[in-house]
PDB file of N, CA and C in Angstrom:
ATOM      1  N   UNK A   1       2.309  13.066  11.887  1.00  0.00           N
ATOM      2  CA  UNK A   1       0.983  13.589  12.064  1.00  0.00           C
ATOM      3  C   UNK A   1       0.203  13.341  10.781  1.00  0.00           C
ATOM      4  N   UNK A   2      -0.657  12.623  10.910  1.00  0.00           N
ATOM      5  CA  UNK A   2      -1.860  12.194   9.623  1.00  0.00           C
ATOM      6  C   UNK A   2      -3.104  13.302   9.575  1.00  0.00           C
ATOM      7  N   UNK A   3      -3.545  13.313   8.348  1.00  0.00           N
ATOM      8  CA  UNK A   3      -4.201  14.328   8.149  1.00  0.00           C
ATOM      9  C   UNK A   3      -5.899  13.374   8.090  1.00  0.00           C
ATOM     10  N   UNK A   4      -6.676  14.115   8.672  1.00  0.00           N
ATOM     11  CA  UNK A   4      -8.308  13.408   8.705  1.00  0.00           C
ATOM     12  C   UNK A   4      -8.371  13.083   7.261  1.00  0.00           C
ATOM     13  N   UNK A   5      -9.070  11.827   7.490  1.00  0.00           N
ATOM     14  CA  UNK A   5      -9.431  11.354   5.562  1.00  0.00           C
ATOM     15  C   UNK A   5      -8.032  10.787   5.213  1.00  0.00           C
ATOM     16  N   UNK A   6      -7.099  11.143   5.059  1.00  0.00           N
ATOM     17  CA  UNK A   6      -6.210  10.751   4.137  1.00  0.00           C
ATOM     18  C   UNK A   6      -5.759   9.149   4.444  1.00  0.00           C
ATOM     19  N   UNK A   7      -5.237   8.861   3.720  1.00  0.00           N
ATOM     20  CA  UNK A   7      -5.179   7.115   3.503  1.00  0.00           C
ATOM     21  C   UNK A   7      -3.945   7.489   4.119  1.00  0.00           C
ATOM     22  N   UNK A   8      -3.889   6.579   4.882  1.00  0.00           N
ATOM     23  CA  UNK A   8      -2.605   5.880   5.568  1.00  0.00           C
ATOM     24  C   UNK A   8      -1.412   5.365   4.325  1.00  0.00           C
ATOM     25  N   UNK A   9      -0.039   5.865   4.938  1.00  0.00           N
ATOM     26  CA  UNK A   9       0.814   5.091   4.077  1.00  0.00           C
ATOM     27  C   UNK A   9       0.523   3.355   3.803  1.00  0.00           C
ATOM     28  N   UNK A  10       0.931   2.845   2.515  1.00  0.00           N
ATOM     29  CA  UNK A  10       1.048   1.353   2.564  1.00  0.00           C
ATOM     30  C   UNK A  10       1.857   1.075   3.180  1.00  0.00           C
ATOM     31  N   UNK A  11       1.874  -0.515   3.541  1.00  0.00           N
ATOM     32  CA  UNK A  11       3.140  -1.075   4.769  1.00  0.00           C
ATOM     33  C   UNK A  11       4.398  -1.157   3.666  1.00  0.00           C
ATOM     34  N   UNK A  12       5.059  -0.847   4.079  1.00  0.00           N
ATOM     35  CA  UNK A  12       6.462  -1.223   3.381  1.00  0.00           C
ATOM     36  C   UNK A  12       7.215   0.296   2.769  1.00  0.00           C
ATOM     37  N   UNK A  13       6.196   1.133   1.914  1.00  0.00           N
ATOM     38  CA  UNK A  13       5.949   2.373   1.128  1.00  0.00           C
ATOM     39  C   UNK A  13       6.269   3.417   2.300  1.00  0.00           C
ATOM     40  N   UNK A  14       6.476   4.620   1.116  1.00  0.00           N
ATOM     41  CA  UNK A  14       6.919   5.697   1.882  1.00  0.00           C
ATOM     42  C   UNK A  14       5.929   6.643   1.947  1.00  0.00           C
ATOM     43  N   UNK A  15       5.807   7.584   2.779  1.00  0.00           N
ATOM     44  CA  UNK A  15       4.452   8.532   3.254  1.00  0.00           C
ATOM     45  C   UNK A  15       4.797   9.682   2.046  1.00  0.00           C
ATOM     46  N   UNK A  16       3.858  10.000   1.169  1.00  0.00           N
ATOM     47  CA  UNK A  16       3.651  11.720   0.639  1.00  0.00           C
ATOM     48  C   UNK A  16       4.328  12.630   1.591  1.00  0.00           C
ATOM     49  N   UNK A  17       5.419  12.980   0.921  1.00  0.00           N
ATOM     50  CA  UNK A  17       5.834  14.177   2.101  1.00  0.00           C
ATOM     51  C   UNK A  17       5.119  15.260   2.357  1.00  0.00           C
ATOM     52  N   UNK A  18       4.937  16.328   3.058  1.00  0.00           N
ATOM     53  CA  UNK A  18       3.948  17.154   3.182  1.00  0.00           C
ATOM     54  C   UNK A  18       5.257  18.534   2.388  1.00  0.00           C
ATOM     55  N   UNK A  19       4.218  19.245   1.663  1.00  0.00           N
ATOM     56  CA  UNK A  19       5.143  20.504   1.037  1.00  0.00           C
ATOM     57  C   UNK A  19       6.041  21.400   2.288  1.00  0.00           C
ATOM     58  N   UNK A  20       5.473  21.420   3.371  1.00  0.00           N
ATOM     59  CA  UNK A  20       6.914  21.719   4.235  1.00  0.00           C
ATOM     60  C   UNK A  20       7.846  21.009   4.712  1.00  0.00           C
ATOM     61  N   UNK A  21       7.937  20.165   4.629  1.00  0.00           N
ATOM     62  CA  UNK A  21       9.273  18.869   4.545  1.00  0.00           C
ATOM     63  C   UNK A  21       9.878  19.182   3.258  1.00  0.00           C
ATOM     64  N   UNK A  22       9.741  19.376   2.493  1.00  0.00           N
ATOM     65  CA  UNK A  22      10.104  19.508   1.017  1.00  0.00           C
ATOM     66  C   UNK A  22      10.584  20.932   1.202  1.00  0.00           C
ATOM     67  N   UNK A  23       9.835  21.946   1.127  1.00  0.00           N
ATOM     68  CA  UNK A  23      10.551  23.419   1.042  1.00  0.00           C
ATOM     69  C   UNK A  23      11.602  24.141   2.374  1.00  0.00           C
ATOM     70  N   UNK A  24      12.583  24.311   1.823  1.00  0.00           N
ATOM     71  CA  UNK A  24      13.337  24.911   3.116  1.00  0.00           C
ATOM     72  C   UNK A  24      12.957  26.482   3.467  1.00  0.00           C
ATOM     73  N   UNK A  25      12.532  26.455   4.388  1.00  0.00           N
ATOM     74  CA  UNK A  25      12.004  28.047   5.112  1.00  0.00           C
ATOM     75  C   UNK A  25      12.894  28.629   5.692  1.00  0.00           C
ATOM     76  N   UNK A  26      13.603  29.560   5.042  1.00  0.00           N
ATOM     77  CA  UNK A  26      14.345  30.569   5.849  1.00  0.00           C
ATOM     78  C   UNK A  26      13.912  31.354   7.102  1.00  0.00           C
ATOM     79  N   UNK A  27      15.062  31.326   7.538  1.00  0.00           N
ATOM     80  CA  UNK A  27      14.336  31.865   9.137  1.00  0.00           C
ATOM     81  C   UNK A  27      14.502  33.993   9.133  1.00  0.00           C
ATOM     82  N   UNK A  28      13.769  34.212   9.025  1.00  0.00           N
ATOM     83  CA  UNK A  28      13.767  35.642   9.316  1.00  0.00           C
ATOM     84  C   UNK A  28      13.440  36.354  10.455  1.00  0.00           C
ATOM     85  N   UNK A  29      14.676  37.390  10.821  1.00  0.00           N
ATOM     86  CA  UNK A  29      14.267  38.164  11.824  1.00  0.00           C
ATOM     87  C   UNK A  29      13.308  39.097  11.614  1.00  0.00           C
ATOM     88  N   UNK A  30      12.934  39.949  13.008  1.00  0.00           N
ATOM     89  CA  UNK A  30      11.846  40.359  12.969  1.00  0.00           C
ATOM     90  C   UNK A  30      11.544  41.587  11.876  1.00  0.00           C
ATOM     91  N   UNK A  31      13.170  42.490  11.710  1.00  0.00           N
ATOM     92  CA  UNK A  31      13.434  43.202  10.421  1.00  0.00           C
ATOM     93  C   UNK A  31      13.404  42.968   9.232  1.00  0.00           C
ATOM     94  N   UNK A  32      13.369  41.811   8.901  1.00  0.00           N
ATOM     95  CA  UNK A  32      13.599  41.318   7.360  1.00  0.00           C
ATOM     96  C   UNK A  32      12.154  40.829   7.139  1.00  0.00           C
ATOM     97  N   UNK A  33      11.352  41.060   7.812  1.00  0.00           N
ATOM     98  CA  UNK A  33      10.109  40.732   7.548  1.00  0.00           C
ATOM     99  C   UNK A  33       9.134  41.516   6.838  1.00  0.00           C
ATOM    100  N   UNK A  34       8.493  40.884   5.903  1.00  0.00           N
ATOM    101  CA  UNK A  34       7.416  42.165   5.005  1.00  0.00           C
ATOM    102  C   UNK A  34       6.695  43.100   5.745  1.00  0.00           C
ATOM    103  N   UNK A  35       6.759  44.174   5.740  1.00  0.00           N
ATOM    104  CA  UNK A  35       5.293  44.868   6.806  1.00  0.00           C
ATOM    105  C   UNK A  35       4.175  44.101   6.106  1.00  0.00           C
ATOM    106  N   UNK A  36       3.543  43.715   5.348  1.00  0.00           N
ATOM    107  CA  UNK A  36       2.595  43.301   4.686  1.00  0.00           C
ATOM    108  C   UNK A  36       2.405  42.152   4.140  1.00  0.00           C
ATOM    109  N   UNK A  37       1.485  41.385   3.747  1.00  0.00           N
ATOM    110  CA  UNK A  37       1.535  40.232   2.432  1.00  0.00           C
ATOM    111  C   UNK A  37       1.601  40.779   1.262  1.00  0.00           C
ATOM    112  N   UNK A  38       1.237  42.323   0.981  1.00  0.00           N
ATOM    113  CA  UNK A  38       1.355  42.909  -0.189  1.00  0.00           C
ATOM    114  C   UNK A  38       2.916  42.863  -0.709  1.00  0.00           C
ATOM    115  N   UNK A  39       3.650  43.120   0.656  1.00  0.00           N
ATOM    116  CA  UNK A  39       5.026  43.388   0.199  1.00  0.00           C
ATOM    117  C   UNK A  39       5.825  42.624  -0.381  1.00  0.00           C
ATOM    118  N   UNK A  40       5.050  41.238  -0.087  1.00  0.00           N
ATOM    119  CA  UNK A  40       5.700  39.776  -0.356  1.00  0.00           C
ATOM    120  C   UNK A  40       6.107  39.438  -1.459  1.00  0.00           C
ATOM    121  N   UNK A  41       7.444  39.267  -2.306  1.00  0.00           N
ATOM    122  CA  UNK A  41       7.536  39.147  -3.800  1.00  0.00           C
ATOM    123  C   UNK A  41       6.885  37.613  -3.885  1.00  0.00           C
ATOM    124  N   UNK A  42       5.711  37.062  -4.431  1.00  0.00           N
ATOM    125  CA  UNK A  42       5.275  35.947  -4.403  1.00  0.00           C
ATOM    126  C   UNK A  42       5.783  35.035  -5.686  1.00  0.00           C
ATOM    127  N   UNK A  43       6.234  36.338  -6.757  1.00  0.00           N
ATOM    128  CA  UNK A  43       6.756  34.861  -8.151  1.00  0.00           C
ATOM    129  C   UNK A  43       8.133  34.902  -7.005  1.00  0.00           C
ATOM    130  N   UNK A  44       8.927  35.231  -6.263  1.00  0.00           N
ATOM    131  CA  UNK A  44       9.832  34.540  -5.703  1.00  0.00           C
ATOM    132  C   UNK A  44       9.684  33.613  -4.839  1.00  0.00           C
ATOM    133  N   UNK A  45       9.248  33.377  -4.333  1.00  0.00           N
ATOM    134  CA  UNK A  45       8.629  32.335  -3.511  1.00  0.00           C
ATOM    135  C   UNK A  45       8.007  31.138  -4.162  1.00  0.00           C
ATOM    136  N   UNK A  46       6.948  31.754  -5.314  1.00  0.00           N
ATOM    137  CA  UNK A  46       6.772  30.730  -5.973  1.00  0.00           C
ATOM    138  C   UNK A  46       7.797  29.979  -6.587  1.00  0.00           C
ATOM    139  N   UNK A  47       8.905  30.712  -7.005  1.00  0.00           N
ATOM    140  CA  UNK A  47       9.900  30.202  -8.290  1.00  0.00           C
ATOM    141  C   UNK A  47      10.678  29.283  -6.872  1.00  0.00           C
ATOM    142  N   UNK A  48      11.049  29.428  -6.009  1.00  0.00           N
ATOM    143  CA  UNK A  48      11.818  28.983  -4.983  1.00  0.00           C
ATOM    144  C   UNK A  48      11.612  27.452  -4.366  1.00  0.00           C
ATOM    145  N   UNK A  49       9.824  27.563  -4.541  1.00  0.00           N
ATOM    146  CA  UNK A  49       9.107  26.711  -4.076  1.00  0.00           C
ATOM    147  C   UNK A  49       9.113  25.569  -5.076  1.00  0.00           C
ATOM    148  N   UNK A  50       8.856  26.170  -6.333  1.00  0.00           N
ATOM    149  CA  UNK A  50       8.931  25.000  -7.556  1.00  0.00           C
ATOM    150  C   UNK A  50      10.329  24.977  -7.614  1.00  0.00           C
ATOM    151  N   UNK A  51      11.283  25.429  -6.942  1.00  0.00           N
ATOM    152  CA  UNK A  51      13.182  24.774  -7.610  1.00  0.00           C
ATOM    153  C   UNK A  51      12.981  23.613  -6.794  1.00  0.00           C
ATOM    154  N   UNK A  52      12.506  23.793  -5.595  1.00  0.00           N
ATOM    155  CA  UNK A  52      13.030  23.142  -3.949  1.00  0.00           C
ATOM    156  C   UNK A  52      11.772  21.262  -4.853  1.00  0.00           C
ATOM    157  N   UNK A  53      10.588  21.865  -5.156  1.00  0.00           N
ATOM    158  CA  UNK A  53       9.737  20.884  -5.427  1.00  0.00           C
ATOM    159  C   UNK A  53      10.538  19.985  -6.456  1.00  0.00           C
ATOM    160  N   UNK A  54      11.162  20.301  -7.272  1.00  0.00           N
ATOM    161  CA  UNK A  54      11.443  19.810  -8.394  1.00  0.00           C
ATOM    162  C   UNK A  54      12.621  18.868  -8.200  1.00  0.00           C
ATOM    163  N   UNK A  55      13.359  19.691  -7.173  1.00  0.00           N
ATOM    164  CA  UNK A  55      14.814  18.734  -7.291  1.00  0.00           C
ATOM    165  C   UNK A  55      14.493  17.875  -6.264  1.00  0.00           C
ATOM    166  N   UNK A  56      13.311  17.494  -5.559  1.00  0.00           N
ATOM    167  CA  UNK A  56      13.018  16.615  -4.803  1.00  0.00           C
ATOM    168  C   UNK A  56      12.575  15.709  -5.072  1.00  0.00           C
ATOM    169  N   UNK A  57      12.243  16.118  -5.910  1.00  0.00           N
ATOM    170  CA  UNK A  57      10.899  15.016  -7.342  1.00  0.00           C
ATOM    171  C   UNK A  57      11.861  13.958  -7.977  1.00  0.00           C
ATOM    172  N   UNK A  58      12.894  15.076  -7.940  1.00  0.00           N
ATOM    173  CA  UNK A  58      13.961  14.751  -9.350  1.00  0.00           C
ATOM    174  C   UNK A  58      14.978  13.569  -8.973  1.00  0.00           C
ATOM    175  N   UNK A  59      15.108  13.484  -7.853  1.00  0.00           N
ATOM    176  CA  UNK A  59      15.839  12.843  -6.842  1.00  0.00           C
ATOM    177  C   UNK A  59      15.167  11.781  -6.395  1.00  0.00           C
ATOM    178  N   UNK A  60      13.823  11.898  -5.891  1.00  0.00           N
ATOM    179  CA  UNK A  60      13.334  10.400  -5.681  1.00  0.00           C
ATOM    180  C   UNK A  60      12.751   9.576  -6.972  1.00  0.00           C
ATOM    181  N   UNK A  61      12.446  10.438  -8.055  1.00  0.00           N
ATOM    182  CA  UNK A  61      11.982   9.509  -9.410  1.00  0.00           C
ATOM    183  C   UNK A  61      13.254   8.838  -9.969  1.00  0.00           C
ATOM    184  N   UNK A  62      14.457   9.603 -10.106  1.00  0.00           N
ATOM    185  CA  UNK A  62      15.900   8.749 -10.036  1.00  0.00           C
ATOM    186  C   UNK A  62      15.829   7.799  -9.202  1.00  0.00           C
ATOM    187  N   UNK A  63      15.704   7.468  -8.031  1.00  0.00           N
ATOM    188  CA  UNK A  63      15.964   6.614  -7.310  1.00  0.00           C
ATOM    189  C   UNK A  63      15.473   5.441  -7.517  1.00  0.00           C
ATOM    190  N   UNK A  64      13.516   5.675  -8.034  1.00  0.00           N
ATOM    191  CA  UNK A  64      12.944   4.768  -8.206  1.00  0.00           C
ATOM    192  C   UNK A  64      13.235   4.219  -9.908  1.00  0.00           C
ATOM    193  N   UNK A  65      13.736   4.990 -10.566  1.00  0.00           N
ATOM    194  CA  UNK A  65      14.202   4.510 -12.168  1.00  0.00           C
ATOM    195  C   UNK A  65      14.955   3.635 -11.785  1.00  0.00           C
ATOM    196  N   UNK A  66      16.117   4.100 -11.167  1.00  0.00           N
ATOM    197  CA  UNK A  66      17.496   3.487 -11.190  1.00  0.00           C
ATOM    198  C   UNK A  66      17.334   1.750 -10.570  1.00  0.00           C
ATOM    199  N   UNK A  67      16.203   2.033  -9.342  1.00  0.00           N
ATOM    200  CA  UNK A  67      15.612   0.600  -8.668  1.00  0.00           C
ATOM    201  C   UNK A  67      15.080  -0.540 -10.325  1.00  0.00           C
ATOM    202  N   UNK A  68      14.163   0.518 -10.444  1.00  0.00           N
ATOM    203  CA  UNK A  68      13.247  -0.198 -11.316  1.00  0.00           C
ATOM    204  C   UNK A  68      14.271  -1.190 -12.745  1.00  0.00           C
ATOM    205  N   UNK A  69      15.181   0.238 -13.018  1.00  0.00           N
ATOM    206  CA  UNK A  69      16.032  -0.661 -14.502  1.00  0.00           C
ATOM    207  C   UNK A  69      17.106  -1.466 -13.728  1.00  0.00           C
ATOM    208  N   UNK A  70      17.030  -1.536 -12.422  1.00  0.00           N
ATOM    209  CA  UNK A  70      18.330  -2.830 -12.210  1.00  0.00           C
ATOM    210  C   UNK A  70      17.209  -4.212 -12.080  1.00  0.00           C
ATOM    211  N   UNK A  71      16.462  -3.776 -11.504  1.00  0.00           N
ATOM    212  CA  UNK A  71      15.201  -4.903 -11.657  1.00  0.00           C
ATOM    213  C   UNK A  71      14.981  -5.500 -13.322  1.00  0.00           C
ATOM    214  N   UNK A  72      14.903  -4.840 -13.897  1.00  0.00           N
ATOM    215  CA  UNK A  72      15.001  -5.207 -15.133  1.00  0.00           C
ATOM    216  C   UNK A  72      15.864  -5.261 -16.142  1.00  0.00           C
ATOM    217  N   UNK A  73      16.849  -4.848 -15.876  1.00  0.00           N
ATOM    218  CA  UNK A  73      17.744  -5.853 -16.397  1.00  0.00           C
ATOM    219  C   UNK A  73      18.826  -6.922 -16.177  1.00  0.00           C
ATOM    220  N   UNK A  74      18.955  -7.040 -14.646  1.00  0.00           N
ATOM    221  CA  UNK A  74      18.870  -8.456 -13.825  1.00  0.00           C
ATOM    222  C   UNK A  74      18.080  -9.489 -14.213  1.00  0.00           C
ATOM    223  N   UNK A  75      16.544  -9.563 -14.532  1.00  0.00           N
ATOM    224  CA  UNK A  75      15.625  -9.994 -15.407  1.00  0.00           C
ATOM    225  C   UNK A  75      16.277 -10.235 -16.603  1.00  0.00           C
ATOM    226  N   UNK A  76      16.791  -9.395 -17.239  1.00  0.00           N
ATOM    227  CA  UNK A  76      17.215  -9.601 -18.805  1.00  0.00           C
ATOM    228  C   UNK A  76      18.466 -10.025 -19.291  1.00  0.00           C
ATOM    229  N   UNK A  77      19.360  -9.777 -18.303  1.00  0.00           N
ATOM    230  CA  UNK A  77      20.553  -9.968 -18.770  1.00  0.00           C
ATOM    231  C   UNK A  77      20.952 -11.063 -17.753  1.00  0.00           C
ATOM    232  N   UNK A  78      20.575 -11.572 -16.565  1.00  0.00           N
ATOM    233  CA  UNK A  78      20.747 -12.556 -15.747  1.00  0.00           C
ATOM    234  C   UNK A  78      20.880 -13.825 -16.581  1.00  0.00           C
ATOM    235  N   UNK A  79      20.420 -14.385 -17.140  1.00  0.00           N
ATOM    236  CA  UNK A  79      20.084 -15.617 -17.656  1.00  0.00           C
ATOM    237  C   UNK A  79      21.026 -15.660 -18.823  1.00  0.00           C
ATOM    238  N   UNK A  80      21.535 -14.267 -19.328  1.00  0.00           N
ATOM    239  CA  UNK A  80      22.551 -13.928 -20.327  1.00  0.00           C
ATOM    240  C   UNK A  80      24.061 -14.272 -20.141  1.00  0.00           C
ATOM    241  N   UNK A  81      24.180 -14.068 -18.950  1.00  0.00           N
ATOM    242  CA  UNK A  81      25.301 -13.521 -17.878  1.00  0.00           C
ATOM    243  C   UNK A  81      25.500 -14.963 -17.706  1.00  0.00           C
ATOM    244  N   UNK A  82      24.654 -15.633 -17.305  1.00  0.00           N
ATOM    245  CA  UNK A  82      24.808 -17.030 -16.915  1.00  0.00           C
ATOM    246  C   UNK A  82      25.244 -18.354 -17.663  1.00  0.00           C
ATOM    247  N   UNK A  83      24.299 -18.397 -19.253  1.00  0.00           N
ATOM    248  CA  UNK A  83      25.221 -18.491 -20.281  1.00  0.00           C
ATOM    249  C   UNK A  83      26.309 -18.211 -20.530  1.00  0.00           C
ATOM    250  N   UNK A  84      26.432 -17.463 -20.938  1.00  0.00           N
ATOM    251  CA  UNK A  84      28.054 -16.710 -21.346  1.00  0.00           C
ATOM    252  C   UNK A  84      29.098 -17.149 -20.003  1.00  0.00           C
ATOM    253  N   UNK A  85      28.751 -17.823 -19.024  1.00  0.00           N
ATOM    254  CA  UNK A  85      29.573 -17.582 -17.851  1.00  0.00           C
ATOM    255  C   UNK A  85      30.115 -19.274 -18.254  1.00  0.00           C
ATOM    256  N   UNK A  86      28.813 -20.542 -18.047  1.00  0.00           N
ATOM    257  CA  UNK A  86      29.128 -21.215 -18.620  1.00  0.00           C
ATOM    258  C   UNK A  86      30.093 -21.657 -20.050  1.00  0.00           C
ATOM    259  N   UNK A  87      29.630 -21.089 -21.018  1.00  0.00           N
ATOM    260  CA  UNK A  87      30.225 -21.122 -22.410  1.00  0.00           C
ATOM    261  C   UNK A  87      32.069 -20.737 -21.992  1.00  0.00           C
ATOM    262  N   UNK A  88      31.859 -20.013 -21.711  1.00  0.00           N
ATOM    263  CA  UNK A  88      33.349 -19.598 -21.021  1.00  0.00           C
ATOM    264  C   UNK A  88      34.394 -20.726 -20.471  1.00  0.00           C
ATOM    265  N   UNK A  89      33.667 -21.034 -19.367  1.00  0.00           N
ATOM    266  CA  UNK A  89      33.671 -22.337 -18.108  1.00  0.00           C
ATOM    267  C   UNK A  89      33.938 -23.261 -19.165  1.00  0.00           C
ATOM    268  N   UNK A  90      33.277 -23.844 -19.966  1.00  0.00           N
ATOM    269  CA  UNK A  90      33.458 -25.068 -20.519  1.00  0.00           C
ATOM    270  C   UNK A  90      34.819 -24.761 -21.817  1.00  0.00           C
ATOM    271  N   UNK A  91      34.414 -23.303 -22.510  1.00  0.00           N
ATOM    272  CA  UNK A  91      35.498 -23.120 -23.362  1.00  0.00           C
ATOM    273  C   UNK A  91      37.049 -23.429 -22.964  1.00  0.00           C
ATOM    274  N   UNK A  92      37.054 -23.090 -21.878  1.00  0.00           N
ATOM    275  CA  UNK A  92      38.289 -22.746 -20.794  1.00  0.00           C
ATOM    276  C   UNK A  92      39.123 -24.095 -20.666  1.00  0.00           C
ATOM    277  N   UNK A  93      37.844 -24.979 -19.979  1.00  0.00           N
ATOM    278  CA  UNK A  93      38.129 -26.781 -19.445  1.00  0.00           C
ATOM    279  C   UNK A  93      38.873 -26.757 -21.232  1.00  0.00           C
ATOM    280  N   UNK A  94      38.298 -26.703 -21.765  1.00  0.00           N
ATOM    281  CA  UNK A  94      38.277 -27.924 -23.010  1.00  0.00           C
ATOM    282  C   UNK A  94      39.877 -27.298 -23.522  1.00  0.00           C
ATOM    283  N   UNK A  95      40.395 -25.510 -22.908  1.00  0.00           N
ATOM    284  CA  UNK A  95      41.666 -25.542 -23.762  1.00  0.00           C
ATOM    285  C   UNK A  95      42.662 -26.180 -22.704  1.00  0.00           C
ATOM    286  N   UNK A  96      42.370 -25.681 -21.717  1.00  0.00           N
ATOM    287  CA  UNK A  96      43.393 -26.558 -20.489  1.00  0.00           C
ATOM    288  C   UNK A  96      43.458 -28.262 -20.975  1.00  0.00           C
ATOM    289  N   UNK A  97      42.304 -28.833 -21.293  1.00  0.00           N
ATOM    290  CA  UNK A  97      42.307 -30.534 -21.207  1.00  0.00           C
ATOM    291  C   UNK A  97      43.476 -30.219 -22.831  1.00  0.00           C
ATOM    292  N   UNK A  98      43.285 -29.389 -23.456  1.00  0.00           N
ATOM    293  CA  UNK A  98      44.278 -29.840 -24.957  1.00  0.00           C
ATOM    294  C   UNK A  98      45.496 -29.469 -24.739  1.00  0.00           C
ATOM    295  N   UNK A  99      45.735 -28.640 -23.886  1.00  0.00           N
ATOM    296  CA  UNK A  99      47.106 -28.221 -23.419  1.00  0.00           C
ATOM    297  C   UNK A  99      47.625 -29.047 -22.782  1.00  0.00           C
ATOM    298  N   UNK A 100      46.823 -29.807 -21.980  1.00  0.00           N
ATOM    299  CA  UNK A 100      47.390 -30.802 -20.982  1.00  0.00           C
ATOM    300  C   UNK A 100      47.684 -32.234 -21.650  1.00  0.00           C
ATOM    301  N   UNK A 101      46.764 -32.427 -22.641  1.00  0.00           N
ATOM    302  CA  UNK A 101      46.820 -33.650 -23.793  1.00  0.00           C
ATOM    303  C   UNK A 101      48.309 -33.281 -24.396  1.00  0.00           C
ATOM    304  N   UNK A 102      48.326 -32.058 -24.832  1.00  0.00           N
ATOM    305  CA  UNK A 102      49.751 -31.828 -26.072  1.00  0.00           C
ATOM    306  C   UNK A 102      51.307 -31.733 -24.920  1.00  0.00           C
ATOM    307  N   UNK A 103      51.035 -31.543 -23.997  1.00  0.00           N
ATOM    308  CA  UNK A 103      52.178 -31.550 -23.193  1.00  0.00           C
ATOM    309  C   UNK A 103      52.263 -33.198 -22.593  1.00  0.00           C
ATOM    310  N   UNK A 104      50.990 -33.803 -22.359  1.00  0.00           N
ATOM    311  CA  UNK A 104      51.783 -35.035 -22.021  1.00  0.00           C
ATOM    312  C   UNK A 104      52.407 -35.480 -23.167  1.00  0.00           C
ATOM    313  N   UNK A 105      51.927 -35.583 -24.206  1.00  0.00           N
ATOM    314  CA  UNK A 105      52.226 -36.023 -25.595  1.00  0.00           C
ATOM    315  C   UNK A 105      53.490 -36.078 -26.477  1.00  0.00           C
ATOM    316  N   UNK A 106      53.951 -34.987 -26.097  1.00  0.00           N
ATOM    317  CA  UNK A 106      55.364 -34.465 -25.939  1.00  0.00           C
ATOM    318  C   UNK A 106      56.282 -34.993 -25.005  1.00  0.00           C
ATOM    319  N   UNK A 107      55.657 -34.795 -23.818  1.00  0.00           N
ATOM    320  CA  UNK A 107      56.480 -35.858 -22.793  1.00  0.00           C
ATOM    321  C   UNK A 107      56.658 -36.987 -23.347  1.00  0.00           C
ATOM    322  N   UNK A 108      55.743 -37.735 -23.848  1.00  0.00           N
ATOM    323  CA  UNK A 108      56.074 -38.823 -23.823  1.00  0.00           C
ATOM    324  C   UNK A 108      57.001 -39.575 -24.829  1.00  0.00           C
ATOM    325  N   UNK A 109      56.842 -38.380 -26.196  1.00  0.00           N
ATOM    326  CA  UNK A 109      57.741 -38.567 -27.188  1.00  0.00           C
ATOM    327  C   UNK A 109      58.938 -38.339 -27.090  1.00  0.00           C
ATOM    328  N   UNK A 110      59.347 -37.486 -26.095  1.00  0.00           N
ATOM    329  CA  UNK A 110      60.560 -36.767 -25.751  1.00  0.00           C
ATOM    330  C   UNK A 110      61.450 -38.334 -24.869  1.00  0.00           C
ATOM    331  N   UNK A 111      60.158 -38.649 -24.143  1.00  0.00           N
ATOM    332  CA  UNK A 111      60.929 -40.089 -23.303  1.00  0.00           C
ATOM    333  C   UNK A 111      61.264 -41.139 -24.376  1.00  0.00           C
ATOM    334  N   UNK A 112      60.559 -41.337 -25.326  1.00  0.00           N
ATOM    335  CA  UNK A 112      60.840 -42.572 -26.243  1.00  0.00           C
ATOM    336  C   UNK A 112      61.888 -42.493 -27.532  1.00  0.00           C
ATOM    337  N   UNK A 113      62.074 -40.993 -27.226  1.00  0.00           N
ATOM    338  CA  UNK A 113      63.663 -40.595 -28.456  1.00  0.00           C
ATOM    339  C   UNK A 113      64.563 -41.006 -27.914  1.00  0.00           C
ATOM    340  N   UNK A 114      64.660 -41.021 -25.701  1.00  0.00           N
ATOM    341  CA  UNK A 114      65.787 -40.846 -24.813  1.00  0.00           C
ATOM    342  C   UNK A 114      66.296 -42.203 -25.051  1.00  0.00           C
ATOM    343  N   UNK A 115      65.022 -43.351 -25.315  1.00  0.00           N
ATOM    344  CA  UNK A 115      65.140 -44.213 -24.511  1.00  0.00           C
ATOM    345  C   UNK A 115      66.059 -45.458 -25.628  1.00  0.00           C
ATOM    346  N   UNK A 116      67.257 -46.030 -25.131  1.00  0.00           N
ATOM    347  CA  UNK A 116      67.866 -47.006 -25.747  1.00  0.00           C
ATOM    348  C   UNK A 116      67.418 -48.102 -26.515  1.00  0.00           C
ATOM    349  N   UNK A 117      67.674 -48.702 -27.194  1.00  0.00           N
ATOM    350  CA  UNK A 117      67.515 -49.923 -28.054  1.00  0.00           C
ATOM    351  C   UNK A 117      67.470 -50.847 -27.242  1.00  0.00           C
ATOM    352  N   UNK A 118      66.509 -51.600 -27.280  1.00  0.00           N
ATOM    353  CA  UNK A 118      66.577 -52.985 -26.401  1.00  0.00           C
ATOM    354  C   UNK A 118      67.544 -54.070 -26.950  1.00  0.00           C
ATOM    355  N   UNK A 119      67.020 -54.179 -28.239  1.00  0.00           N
ATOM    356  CA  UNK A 119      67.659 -55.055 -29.107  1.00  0.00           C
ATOM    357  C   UNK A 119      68.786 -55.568 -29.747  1.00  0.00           C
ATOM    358  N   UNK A 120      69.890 -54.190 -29.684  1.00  0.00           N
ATOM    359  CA  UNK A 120      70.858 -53.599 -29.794  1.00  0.00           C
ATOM    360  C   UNK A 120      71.786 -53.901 -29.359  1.00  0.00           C
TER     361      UNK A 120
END
């Protein structure tokens, strides 16, 4: 239900909740009810109203931080990440290719100690 005047949510965006979506209303029977508005403790209600407001606040501004700093530092550290991933990658090749150099190398010396005198 939209209120006259008020701007329509943006497409994609989420609607202003209305303060009774936000505050939970206890349900009272017909006994537990004030005879009066005088009777009404109102800093309780108020204080109740600002806990309920706050941790709602508190909860969607987290949400949108938490959005916002992976956005940015995906941005920042992406291109970091990617380097370092390479540097790695190539560090890696180059000890395998010397390991693989020093073991044939060996092989091959190991074959030419085995191997008999032709001449002999």
């Amino acid at each position: 239900m939209s209120n006259p005047g008020s701007a329509p949510p943006k497409p994609g965006g989420e609607a202003i909740p209305m303060l009774t979506e936000i505050v939970e209303v206890p349900a009272y029977s017909a006994e537990n009810l004030p005879a009066t508005l005088r009777d009404i403790n109102w800093d309780e209600v108020a204080a109740r109203v600002r806990r309920q407001v706050s941790e709602h606040l508190a909860d969607r501004i987290g949400a949108i931080l938490d959005l916002e700093l992976n956005k940015a530092l995906q941005a920042a550290l992406g291109p970091a990440v990617d380097t370092i991933s390479r540097t790695l990658h190539e560090s890696l090749r180059q000890r395998m290719q010397a390991a693989i150099d020093e073991a044939v190398s060996l092989e091959i010396a190991r074959v030419r100690m085995k191997k008999p005198d032709a001449g002999s």
